[in-house]
N, C-alpha and C. Protein backbone atom coordinates (compact mmCIF):
# COMPACT_ATOMS: atom_id res chain seq x y z
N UNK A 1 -164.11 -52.82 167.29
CA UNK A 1 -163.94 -54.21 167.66
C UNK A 1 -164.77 -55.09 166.73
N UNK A 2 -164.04 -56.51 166.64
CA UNK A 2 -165.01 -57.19 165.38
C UNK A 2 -165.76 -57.38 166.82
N UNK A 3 -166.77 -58.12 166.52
CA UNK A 3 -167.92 -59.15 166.88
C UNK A 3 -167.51 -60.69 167.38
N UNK A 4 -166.48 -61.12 166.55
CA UNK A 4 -166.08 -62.71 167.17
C UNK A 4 -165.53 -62.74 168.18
N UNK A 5 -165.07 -62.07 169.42
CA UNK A 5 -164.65 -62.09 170.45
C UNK A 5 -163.13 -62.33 170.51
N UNK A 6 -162.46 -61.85 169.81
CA UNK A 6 -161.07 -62.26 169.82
C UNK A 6 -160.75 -61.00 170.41
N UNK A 7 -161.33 -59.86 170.35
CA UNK A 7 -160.53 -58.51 170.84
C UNK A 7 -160.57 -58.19 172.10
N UNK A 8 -159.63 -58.29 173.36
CA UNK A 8 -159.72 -57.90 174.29
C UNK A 8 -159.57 -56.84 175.17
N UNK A 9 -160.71 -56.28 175.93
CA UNK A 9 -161.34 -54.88 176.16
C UNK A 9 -160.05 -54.64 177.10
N UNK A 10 -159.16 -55.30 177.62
CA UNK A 10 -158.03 -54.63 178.18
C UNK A 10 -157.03 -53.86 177.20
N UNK A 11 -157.27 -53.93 176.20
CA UNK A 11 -156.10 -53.26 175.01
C UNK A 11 -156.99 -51.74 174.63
N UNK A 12 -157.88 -51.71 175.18
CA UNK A 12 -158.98 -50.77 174.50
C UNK A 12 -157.82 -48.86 174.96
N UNK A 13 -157.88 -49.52 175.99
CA UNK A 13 -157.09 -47.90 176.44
C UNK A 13 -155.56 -47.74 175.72
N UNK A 14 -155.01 -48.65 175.27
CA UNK A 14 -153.60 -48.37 174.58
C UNK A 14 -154.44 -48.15 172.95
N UNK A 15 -154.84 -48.48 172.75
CA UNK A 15 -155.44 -48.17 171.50
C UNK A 15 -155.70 -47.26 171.37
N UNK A 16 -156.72 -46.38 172.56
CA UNK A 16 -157.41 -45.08 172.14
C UNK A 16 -156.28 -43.84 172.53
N UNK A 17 -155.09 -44.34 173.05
CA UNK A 17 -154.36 -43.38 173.50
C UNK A 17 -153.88 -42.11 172.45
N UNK A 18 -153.02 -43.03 171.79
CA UNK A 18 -152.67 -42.10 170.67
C UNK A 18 -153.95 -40.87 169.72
N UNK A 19 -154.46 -41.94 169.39
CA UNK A 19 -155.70 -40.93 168.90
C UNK A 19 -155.92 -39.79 169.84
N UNK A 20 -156.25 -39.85 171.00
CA UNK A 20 -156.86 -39.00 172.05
C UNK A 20 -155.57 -37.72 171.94
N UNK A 21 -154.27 -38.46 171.93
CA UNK A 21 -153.53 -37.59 171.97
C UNK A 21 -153.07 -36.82 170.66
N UNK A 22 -154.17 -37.17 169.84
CA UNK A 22 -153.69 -36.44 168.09
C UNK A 22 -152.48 -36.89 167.97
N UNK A 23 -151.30 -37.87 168.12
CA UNK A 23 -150.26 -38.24 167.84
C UNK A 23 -150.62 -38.84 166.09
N UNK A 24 -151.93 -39.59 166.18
CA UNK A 24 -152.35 -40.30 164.85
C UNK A 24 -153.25 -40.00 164.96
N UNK A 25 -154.44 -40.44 163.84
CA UNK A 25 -155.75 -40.53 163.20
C UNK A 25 -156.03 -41.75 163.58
N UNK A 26 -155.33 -42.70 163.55
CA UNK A 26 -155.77 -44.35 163.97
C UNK A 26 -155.19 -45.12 164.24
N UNK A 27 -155.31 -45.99 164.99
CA UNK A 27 -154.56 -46.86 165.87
C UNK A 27 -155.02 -48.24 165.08
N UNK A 28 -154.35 -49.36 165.08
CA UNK A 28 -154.36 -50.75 164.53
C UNK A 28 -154.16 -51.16 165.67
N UNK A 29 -154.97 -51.96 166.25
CA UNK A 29 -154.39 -53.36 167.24
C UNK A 29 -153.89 -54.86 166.84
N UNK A 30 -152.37 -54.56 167.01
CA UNK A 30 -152.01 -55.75 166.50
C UNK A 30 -151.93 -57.19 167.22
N UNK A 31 -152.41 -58.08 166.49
CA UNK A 31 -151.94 -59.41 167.87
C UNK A 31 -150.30 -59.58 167.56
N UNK A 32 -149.24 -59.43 166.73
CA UNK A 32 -148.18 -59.84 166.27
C UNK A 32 -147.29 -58.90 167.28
N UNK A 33 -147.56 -57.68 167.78
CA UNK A 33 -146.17 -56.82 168.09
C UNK A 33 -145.27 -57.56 169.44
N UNK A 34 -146.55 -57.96 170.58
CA UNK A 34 -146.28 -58.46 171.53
C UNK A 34 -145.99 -60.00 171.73
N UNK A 35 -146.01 -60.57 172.81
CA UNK A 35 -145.99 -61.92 172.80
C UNK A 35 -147.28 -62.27 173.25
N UNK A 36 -147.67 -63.14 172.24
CA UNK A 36 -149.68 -63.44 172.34
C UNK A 36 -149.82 -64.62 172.30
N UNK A 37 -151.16 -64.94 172.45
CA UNK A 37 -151.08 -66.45 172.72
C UNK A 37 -152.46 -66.52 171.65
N UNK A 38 -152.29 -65.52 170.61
CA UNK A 38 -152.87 -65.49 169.58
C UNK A 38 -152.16 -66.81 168.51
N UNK A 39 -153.13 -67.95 167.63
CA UNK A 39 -152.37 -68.54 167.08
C UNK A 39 -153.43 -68.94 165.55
N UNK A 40 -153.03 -68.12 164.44
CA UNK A 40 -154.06 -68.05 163.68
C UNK A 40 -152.97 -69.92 163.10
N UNK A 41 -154.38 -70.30 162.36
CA UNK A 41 -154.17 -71.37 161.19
C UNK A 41 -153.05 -70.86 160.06
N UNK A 42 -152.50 -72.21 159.49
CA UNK A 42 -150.99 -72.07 158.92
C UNK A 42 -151.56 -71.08 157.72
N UNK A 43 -152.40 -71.68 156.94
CA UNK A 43 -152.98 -70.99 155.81
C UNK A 43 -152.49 -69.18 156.24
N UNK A 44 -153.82 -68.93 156.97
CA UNK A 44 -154.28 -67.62 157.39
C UNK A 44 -152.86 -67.15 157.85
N UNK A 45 -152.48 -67.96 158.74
CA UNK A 45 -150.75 -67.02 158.78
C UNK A 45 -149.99 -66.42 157.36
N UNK A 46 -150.02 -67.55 156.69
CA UNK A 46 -149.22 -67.34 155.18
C UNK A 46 -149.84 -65.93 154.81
N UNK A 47 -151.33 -66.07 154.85
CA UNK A 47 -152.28 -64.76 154.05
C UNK A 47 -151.80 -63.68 154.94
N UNK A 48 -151.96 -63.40 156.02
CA UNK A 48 -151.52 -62.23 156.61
C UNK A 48 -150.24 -61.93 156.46
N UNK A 49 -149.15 -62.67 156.64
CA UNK A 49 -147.78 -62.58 155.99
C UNK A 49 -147.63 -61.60 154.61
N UNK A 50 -148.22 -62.51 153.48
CA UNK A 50 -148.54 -61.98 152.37
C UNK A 50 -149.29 -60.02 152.07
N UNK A 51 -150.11 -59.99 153.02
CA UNK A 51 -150.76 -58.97 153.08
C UNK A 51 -150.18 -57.86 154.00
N UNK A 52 -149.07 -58.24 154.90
CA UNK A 52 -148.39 -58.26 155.32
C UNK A 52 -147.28 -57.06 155.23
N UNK A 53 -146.55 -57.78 154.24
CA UNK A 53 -145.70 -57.65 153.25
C UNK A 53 -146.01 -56.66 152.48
N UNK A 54 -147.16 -56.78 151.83
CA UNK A 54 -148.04 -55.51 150.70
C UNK A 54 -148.03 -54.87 151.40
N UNK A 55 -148.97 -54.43 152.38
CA UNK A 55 -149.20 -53.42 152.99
C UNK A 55 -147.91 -52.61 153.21
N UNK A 56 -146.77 -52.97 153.38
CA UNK A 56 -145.41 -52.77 154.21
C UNK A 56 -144.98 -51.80 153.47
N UNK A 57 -144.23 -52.45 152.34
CA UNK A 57 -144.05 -52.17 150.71
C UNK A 57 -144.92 -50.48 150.48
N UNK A 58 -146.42 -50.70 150.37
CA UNK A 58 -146.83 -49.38 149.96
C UNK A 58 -146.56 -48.22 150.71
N UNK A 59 -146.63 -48.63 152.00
CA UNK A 59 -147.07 -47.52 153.50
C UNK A 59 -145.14 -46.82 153.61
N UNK A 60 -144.50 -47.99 153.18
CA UNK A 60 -142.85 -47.85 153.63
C UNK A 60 -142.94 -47.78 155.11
N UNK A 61 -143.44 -48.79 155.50
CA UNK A 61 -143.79 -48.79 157.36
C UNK A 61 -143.87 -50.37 157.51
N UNK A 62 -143.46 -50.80 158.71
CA UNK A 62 -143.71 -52.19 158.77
C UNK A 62 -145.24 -52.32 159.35
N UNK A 63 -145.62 -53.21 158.36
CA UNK A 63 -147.24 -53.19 158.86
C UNK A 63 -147.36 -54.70 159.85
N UNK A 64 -147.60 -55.13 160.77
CA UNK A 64 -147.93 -56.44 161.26
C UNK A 64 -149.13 -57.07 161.22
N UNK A 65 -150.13 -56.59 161.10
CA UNK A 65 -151.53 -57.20 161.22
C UNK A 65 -152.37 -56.34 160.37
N UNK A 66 -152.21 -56.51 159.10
CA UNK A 66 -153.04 -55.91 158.41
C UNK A 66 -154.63 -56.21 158.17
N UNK A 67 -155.21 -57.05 159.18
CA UNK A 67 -156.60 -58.06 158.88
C UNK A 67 -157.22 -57.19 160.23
N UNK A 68 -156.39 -56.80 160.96
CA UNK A 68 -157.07 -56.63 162.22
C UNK A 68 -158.09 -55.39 162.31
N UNK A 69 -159.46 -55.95 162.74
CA UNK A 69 -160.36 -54.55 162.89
C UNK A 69 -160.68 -54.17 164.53
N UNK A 70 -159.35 -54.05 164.92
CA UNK A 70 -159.65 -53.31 166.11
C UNK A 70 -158.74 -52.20 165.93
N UNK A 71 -159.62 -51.46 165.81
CA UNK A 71 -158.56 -49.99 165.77
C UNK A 71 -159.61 -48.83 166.43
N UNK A 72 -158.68 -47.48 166.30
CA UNK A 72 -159.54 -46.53 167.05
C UNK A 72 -158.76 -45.75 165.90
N UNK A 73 -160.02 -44.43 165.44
CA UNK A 73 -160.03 -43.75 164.51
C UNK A 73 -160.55 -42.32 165.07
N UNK A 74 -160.32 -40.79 164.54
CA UNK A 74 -160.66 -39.96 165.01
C UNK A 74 -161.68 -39.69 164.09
N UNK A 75 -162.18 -38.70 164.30
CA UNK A 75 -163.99 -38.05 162.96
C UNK A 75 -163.05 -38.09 161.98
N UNK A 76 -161.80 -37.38 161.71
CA UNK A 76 -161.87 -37.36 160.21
C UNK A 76 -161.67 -38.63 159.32
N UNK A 77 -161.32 -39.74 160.00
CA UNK A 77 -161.22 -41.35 159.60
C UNK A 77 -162.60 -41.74 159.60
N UNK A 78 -163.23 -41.65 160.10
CA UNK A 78 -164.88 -41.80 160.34
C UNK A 78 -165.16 -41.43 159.12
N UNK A 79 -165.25 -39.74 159.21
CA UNK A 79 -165.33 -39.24 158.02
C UNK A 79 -165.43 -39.95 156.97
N UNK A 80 -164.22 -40.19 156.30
CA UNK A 80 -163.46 -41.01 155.39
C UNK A 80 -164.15 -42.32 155.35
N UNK A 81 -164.48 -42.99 156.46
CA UNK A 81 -164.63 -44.21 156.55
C UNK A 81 -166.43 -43.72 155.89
N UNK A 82 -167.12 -43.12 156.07
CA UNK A 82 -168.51 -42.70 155.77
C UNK A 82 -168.73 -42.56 154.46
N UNK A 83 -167.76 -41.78 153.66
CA UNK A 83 -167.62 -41.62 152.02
C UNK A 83 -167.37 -43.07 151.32
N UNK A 84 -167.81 -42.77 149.80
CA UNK A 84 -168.00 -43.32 148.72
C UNK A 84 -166.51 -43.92 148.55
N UNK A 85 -165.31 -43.32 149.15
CA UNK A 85 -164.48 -43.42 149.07
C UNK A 85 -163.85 -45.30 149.85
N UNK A 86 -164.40 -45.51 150.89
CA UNK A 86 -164.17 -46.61 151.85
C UNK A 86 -165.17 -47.97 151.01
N UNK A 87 -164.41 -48.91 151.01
CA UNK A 87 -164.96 -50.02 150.59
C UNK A 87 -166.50 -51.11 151.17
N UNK A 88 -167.02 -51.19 150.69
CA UNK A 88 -168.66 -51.92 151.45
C UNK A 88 -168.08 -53.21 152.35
N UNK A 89 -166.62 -53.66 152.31
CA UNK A 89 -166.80 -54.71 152.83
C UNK A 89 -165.49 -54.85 154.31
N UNK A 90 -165.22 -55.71 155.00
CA UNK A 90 -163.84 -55.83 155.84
C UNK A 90 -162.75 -55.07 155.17
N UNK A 91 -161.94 -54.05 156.56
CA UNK A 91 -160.97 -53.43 156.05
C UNK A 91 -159.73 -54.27 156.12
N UNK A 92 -158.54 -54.24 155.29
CA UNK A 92 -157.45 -54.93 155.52
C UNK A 92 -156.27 -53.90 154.96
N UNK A 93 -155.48 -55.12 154.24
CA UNK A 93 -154.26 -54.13 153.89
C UNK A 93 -154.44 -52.74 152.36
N UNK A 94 -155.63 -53.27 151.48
CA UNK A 94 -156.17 -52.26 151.00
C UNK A 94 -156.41 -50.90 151.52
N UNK A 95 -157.54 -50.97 152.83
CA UNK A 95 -157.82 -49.52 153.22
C UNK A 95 -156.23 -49.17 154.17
N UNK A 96 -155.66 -49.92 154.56
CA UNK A 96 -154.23 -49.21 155.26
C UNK A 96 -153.58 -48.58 153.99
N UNK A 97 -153.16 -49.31 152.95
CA UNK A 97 -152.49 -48.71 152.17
C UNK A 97 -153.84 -47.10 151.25
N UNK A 98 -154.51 -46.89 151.82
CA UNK A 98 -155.89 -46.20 151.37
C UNK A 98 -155.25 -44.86 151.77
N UNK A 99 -155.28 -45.40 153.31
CA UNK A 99 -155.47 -44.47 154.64
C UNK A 99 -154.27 -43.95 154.02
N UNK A 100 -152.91 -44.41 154.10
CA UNK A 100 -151.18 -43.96 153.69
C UNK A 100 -151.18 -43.10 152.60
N UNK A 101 -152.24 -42.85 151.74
CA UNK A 101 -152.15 -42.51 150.48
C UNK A 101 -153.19 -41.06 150.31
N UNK A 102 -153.99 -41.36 151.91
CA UNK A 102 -154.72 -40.13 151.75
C UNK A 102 -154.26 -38.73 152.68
N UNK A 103 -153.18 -39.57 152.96
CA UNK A 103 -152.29 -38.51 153.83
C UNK A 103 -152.79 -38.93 155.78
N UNK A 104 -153.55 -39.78 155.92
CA UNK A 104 -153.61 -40.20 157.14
C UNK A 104 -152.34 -40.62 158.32
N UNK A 105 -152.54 -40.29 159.13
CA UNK A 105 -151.51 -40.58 160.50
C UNK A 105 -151.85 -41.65 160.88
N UNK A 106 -151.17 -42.82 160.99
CA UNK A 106 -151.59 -44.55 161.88
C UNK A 106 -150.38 -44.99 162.18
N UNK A 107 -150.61 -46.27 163.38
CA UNK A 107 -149.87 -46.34 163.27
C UNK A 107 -150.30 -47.80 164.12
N UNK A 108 -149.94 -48.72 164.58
CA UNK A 108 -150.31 -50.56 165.25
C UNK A 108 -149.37 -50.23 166.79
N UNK A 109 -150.53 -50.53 167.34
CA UNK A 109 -150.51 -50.72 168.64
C UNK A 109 -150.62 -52.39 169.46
N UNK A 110 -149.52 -52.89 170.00
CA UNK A 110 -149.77 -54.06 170.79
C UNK A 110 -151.30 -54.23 171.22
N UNK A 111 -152.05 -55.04 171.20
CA UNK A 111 -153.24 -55.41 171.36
C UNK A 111 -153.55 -57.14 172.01
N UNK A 112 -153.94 -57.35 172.48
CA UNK A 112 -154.32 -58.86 173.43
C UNK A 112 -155.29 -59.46 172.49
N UNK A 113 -155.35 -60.22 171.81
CA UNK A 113 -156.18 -61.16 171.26
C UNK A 113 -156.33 -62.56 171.38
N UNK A 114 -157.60 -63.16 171.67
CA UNK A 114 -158.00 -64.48 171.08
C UNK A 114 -158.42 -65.04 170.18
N UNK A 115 -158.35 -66.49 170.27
CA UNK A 115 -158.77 -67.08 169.16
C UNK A 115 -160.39 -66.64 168.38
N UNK A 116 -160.59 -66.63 167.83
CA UNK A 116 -162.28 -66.17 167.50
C UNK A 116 -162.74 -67.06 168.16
N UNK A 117 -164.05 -66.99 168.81
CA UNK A 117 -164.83 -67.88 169.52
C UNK A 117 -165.82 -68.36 168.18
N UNK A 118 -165.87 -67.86 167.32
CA UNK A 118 -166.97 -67.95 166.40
C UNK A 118 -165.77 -68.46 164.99
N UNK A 119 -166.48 -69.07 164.32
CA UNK A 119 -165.91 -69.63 163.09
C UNK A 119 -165.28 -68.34 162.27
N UNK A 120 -164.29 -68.07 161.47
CA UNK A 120 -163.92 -66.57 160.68
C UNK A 120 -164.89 -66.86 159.21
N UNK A 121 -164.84 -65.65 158.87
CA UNK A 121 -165.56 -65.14 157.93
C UNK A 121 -164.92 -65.81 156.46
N UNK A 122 -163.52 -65.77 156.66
CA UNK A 122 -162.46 -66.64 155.97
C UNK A 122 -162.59 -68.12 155.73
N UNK A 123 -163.35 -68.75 156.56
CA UNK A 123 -162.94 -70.03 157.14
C UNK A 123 -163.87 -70.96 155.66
N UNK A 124 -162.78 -71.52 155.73
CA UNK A 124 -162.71 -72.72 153.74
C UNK A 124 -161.75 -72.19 153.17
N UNK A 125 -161.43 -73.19 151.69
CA UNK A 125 -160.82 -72.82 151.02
C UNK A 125 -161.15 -72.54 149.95
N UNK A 126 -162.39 -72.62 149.36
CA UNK A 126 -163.08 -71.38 148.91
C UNK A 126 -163.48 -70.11 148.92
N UNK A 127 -163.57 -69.71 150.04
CA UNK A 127 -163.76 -68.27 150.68
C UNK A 127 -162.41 -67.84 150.73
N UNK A 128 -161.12 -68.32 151.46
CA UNK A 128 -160.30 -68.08 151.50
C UNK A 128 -159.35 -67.83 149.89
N UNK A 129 -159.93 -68.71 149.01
CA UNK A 129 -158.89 -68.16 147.75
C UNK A 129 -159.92 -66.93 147.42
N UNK A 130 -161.24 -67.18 147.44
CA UNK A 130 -161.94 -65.61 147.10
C UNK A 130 -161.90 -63.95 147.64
N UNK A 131 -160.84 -64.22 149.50
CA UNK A 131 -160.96 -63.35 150.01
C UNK A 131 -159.32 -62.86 149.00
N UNK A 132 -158.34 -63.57 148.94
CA UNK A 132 -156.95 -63.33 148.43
C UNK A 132 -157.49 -62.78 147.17
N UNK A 133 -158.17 -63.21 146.44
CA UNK A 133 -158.64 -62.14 145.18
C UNK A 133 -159.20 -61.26 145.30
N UNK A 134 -160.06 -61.45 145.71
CA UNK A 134 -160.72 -59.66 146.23
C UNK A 134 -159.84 -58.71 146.94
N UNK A 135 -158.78 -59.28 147.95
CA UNK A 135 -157.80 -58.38 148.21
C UNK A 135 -157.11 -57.95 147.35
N UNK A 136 -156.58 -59.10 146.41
CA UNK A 136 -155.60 -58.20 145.56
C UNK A 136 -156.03 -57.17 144.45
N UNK A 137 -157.37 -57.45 144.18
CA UNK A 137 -157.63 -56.23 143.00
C UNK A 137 -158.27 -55.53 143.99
N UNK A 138 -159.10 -55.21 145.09
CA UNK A 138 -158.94 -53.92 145.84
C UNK A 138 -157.91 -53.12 145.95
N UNK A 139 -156.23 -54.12 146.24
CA UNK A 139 -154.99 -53.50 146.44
C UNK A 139 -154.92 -52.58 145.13
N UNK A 140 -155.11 -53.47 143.68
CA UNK A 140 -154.69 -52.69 142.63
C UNK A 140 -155.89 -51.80 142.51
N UNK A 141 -156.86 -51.71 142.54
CA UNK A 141 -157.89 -50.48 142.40
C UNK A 141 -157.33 -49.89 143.39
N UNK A 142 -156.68 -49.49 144.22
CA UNK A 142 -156.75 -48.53 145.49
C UNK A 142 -155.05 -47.77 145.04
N UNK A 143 -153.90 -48.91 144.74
CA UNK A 143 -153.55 -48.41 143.79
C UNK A 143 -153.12 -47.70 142.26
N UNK A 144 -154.20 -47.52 141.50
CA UNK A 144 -154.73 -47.31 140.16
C UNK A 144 -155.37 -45.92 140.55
N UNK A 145 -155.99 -45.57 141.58
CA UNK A 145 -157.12 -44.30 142.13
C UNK A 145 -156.06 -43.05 142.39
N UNK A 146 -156.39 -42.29 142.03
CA UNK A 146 -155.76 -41.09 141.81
C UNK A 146 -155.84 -40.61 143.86
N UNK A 147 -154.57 -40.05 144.16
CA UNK A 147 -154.52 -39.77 145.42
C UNK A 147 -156.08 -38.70 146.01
């Protein structure tokens, strides 16, 4: 779960289901699958769209919420997530398309979200054209890295 309070602890058990049941390695909670009363800014819509889209493209899976860090992961994602291999900073459509490439099982689960109670990490349009660059050459370093 992030920290800004948007993730709600009623989604926690559809999340951990699959994992529990080894069906996947990790679960994504999406605010997009269901009907939410999640309503990001036009910008940030476009960006997730965008990232969206990428993610989609690499995985050959429809990805919906590639920003979202509520997920549930088993040890060997941990694992993974612990190595030199996982990036120092927020996961997005980079480490999904990571995870797809390292032979990982995932897959986005309906999830209940709110608005952040707290300002996003994103929030300007400075940060925001800096986060779209840093995504995209993570995307191409992650695609450039030998499986």
């Amino acid at each position: 779960m992030d920290a800004d309070g948007q993730h709600d602890p009623m989604s926690i058990k559809t999340l951990i289901e699959p994992v529990i049941a080894d069906e996947v390695d990790i679960t994504i909670g999406s605010r997009f699958m269901d009907k939410s009363n999640y309503k990001a800014p036009f910008v940030r819509r476009i960006g997730m769209y965008f990232f969206s889209l990428i993610a989609s493209i690499f995985t050959s899976r429809e990805i919906t919420d590639p920003t979202s860090g509520f997920q549930a992961l088993n040890k060997k994602v941990m694992e993974f997530y612990a190595s030199d291999a996982y990036p120092v900073d927020y996961p997005d459509a980079d480490v999904i398309i990571m995870l797809h490439r390292q032979g990982f099982r995932f897959k986005e689960v309906p999830a209940i979200m709110h608005n952040a109670a707290k300002r996003s990490m994103h929030g300007g349009i400075i940060k925001l054209l800096y986060y779209i660059f840093k995504m995209m050459l993570s995307i191409l370093v992650t695609l450039l890295t030998k499986e």
